[in-house]
Protein backbone atom coordinates (compact mmCIF):
# COMPACT_ATOMS: atom_id res chain seq x y z
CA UNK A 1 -178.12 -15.01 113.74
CA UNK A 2 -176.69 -12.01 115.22
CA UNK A 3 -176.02 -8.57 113.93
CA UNK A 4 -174.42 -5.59 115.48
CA UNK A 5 -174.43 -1.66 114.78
CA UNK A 6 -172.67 1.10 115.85
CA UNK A 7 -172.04 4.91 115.11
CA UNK A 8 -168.71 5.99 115.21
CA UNK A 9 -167.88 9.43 117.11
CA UNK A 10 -167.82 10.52 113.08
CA UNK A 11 -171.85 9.55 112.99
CA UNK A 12 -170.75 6.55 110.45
CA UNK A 13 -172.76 3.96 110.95
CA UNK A 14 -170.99 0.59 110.25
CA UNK A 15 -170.83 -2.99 111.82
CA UNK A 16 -168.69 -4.59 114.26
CA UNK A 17 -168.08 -7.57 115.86
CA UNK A 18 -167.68 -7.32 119.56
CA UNK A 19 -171.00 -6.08 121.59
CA UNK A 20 -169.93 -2.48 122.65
CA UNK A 21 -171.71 0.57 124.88
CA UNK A 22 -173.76 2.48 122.39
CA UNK A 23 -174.42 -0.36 119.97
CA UNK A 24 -177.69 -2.30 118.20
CA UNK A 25 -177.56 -5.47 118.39
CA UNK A 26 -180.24 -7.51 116.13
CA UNK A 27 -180.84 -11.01 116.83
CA UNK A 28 -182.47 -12.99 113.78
CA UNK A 29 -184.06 -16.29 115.22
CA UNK A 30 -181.64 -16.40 117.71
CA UNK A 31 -180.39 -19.92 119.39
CA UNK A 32 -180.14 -20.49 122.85
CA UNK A 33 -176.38 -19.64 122.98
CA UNK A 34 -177.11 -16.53 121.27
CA UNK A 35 -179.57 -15.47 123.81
CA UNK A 36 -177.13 -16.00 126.34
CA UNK A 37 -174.35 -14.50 124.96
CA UNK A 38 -175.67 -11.21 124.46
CA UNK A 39 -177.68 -11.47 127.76
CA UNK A 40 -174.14 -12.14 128.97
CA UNK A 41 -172.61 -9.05 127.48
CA UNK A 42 -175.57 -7.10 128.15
CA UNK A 43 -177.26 -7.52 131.27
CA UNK A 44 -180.62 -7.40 129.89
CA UNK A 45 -183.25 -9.87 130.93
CA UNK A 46 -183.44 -13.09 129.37
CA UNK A 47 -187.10 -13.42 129.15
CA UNK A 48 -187.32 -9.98 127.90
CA UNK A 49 -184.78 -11.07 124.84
CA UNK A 50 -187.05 -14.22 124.23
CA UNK A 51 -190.43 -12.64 124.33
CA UNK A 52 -190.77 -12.27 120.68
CA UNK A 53 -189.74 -15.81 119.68
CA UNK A 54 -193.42 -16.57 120.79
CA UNK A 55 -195.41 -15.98 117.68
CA UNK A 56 -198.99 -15.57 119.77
CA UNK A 57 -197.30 -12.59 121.77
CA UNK A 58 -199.44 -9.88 120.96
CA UNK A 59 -197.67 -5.87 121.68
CA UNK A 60 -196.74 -4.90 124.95
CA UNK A 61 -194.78 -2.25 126.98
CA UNK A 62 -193.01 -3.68 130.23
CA UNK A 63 -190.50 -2.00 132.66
CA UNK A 64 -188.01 -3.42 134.97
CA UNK A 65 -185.64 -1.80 136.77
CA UNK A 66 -183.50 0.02 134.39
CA UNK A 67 -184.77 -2.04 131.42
CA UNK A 68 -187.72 -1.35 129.10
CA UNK A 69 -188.87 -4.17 126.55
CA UNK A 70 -191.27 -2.75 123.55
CA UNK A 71 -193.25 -5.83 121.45
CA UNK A 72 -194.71 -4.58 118.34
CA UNK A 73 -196.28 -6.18 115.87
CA UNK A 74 -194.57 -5.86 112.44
CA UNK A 75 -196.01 -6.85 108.66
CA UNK A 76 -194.36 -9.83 106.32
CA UNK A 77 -195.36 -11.17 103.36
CA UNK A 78 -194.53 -14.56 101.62
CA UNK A 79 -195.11 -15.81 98.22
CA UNK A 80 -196.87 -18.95 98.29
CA UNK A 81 -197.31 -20.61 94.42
CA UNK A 82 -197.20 -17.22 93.15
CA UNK A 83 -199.84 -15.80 95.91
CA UNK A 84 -198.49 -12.87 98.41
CA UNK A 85 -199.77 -13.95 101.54
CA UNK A 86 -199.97 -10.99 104.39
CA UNK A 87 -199.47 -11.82 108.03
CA UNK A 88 -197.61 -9.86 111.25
CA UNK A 89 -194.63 -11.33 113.81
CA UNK A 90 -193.82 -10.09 116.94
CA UNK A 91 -190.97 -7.28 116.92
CA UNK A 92 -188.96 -7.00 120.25
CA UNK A 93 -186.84 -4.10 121.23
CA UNK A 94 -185.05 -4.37 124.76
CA UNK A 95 -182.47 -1.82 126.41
CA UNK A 96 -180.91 -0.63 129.15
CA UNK A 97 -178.76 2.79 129.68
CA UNK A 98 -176.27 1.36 127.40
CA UNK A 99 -177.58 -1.18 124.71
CA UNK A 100 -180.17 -1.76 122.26
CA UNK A 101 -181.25 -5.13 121.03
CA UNK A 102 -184.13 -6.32 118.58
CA UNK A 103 -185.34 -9.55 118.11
CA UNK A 104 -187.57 -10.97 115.52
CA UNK A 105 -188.19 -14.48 114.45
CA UNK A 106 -187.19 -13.97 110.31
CA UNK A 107 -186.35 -11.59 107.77
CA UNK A 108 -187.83 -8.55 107.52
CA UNK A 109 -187.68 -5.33 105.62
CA UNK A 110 -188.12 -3.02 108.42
CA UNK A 111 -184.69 -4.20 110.20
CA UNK A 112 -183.19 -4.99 106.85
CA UNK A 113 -183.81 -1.02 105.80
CA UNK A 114 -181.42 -0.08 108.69
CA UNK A 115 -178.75 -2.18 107.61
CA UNK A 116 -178.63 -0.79 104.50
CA UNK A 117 -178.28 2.76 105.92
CA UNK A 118 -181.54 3.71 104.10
CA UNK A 119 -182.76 5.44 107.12
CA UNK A 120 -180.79 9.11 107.28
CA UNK A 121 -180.43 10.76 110.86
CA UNK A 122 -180.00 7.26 111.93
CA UNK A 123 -177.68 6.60 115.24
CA UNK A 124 -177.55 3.80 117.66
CA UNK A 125 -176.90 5.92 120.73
CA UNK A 126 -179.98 7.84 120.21
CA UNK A 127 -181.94 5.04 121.48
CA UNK A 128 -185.60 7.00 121.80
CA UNK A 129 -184.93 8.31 118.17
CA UNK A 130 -184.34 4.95 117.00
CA UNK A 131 -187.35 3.22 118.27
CA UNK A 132 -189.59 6.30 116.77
CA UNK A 133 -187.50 5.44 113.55
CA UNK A 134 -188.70 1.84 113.76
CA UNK A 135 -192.58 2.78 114.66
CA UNK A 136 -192.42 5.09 111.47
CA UNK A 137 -191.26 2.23 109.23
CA UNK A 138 -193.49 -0.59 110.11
CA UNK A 139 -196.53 2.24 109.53
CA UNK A 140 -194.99 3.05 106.55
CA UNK A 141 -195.04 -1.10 105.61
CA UNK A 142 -198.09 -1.39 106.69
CA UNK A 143 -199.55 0.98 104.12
CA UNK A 144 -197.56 0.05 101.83
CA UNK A 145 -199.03 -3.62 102.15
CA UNK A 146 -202.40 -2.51 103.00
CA UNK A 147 -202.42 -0.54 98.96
CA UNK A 148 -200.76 -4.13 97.58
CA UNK A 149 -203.97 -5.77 99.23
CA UNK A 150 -206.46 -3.14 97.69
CA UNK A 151 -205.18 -3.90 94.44
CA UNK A 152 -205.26 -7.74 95.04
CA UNK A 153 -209.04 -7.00 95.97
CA UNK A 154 -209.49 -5.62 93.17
CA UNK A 155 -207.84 -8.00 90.81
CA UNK A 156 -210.15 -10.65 92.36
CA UNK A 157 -213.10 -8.79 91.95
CA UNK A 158 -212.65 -8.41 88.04
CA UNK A 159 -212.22 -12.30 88.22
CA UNK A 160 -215.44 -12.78 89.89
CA UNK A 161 -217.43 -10.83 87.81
CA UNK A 162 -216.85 -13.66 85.36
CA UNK A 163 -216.97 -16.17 87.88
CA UNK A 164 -218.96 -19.63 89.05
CA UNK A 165 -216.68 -21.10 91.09
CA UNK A 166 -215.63 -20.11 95.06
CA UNK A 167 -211.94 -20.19 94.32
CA UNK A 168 -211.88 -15.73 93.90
CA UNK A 169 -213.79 -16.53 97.10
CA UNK A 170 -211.49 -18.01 98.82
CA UNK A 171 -208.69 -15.38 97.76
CA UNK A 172 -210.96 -12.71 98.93
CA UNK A 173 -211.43 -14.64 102.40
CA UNK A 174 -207.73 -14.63 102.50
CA UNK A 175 -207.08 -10.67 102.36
CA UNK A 176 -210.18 -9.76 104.71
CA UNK A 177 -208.24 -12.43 107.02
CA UNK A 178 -204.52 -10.46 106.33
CA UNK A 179 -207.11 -7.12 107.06
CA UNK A 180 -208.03 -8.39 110.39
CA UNK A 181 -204.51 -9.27 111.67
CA UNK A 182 -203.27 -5.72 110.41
CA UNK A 183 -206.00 -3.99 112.01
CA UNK A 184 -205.58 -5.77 115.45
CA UNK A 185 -202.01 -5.62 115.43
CA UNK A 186 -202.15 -1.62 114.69
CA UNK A 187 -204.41 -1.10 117.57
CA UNK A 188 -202.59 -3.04 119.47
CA UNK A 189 -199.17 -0.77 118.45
CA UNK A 190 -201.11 2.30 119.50
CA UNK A 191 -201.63 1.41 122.43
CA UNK A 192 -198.44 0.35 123.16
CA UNK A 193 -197.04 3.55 121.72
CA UNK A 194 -199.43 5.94 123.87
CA UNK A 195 -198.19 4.06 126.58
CA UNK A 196 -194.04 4.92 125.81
CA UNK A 197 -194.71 8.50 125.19
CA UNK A 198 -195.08 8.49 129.00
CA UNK A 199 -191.45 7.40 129.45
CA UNK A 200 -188.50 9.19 130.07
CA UNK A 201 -186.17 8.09 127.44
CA UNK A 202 -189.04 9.24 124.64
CA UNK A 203 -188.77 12.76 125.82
CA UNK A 204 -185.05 12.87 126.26
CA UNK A 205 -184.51 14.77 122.22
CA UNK A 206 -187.14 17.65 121.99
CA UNK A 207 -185.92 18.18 118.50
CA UNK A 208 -187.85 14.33 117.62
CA UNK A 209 -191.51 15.52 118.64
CA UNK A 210 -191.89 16.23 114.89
CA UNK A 211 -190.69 12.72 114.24
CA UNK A 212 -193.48 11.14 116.94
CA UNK A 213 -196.47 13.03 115.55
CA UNK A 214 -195.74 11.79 111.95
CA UNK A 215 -195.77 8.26 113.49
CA UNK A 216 -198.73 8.97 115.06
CA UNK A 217 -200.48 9.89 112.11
CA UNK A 218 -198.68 7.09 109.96
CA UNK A 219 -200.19 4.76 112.48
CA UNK A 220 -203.65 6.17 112.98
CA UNK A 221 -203.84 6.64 108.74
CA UNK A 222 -202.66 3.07 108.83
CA UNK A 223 -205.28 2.06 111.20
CA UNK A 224 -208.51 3.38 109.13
CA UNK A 225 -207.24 2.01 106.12
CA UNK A 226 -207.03 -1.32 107.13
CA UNK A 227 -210.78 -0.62 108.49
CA UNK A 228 -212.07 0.78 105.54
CA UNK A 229 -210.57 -1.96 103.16
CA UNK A 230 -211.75 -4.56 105.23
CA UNK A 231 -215.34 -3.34 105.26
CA UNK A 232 -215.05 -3.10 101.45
CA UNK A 233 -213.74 -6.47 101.06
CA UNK A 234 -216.42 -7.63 103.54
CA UNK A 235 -219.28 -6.11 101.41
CA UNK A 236 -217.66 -7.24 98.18
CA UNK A 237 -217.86 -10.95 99.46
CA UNK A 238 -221.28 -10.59 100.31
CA UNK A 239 -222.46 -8.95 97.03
CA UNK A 240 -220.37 -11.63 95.04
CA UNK A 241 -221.56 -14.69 97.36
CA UNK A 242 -225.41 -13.60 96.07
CA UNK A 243 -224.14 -12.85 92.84
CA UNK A 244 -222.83 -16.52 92.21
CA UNK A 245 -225.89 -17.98 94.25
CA UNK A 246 -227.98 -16.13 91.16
CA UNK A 247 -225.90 -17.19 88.51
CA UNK A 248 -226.21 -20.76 89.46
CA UNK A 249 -229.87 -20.40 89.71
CA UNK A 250 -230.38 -19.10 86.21
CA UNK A 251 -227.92 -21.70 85.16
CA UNK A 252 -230.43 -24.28 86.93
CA UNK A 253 -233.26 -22.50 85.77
CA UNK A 254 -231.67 -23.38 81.94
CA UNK A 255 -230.87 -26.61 82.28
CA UNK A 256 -234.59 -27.72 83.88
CA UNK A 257 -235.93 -25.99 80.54
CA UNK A 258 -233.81 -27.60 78.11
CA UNK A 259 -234.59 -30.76 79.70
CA UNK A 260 -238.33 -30.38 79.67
CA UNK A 261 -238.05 -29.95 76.08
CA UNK A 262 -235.99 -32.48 75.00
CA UNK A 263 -239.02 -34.69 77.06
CA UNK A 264 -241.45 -34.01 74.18
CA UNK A 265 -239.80 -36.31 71.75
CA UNK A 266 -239.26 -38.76 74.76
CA UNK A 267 -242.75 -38.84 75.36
CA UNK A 268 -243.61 -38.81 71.48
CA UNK A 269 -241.15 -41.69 70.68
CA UNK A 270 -242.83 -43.69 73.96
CA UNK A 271 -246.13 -43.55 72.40
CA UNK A 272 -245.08 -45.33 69.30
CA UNK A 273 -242.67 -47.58 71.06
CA UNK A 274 -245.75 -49.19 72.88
CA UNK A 275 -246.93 -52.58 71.13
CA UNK A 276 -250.60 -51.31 70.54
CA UNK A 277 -252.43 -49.72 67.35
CA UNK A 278 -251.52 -45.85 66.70
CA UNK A 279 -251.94 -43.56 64.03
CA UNK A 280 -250.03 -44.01 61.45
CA UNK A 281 -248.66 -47.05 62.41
CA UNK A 282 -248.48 -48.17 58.79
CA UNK A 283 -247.48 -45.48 57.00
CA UNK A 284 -243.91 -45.87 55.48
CA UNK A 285 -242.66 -42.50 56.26
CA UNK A 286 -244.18 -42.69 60.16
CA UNK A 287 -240.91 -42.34 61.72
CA UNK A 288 -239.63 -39.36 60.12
CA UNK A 289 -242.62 -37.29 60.69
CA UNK A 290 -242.36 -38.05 64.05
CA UNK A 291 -239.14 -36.97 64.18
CA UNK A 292 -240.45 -33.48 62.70
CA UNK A 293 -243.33 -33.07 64.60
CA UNK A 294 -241.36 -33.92 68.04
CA UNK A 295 -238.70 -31.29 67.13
CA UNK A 296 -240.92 -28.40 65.88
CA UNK A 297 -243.04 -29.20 69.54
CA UNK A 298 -239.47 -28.63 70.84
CA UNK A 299 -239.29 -25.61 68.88
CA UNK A 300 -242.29 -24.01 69.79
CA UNK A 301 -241.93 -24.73 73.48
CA UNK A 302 -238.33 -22.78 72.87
CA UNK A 303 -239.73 -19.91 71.51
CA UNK A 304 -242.21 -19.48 73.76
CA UNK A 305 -239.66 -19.23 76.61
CA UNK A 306 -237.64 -16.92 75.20
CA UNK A 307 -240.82 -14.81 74.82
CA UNK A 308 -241.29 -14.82 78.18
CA UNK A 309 -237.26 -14.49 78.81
CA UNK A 310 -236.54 -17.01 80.88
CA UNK A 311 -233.45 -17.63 78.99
């Protein structure tokens, strides 16, 4: 699918549906023709508009000619049976002196902010303040997603605290995993975006270097969170994995007592079972004492377990 934006000489920002000089165009999982329309229109490389359809690109910065192509890596999340599930897609952004064009491989709420003018100072011919507008939004969903995976943590972790079973496990597994592709993929965006503060276009609007620190600091902040949660979430496995590992063994520990005891009468009832003399063999009521003394044994045994508290 393919979107297009431009600001009017009135700074309205609106959509349109011929490519024009001075316009964003967003491609959303783009076909073939797609590609080649707006590489058509545009000039711009074709491999440079299909570099993120490759899921396994990781973030880059490359320059050709008068072209510049910026991958980032951007956060999603998708409900799976009621379960948010946290993963990152490839961003591109690719222009020339007179277009802009992103394209990403589905919906996402950093693009879908722009087209629903929530972004103020917002204008597709400032192409240097746009991209710094983009950087600042994916840090922003990346915290924003890294606090909703805290608080999943932490729902878990009040689960396994009442726990046997490796299913909280499993859900824990699942967030360090979403931890370790946010904090790769941030790094990875640094580094890309130490590496466009060196180009022109970046410095062309002096009045946006308070605009690139703030994403510098979203991103760094963003960086050390993900770090620090996944080192919690690390530890918290590790505690939890001994934790169950204990609870099974007093669990075990249980069981092997209770069925030692209930042995005694087993062992009582095999004695008079055999088809030799015993005491009170002939004695009417032989059975039911028997019985008694087998269970207060039992009882006993109990008692003396608890006294030592191995219950």
């Amino acid at each position: 699918m393919i979107s297009i934006l431009k600001t009017n000489p009135e700074n309205q920002t609106c959509e349109c549906e011929t490519i024009e000089k001075g316009c964003w165009i967003h491609l959303n999982d783009p076909d073939s023709d797609e590609i080649e329309m707006v590489e058509e229109h545009t000039g711009l490389e074709k491999d440079f508009l299909k570099a993120a359809l490759d899921k396994e690109e990781s973030s880059r910065l490359e320059v050709e000619n008068d072209q510049i192509l910026v991958l980032l890596d951007v956060p999603v999340m998708e409900v799976v049976k009621t379960t948010a599930i946290y993963s990152t897609i490839p961003l591109g952004i690719v222009l020339n002196n007179d277009y802009i064009v992103t394209v990403v491989l589905q919906d996402n709420n950093i693009t879908d902010d722009f087209f629903e003018q929530k972004i103020k100072t917002f204008y597709t011919f400032k192409k240097s303040r746009f991209i710094l507008q983009l950087l600042l939004r994916i840090d922003k969903y990346y915290l924003s997603f890294l606090k909703q995976i805290d608080k999943a943590s932490k729902n878990v972790e009040t689960s396994l605290q009442k726990s046997l079973k490796n299913k909280e496990l499993f859900d824990m597994m699942e967030l360090e995993k979403s931890l370790v592709y946010f904090s790769t993929s941030l790094k990875a965006n640094q580094t890309t975006l130490e590496k466009m503060m060196k180009l022109k276009i970046m410095q062309k609007y002096p009045e946006d270097e308070d605009l690139l620190e703030d994403v510098i600091i979203e991103n760094k902040q963003a960086i050390e969170m993900a770090n620090i949660y996944r080192d919690i979430i690390s530890g918290t496995m590790d505690a939890f994995a001994s934790i169950i590992s204990n609870n099974l063994n007093v669990v075990m520990k249980i069981l092997t007592s209770i069925t030692i005891l209930m042995t005694i009468p087993m062992i009582v009832s095999g004695f008079y079972g055999m088809n030799v003399p015993m005491p009170w063999g002939n004695f009417p009521f032989a059975f039911v004492w028997i019985i008694v003394i087998s269970f207060v044994l039992s009882g006993i045994g109990l008692l003396i377990l608890f006294k030592k508290k191995m219950f």
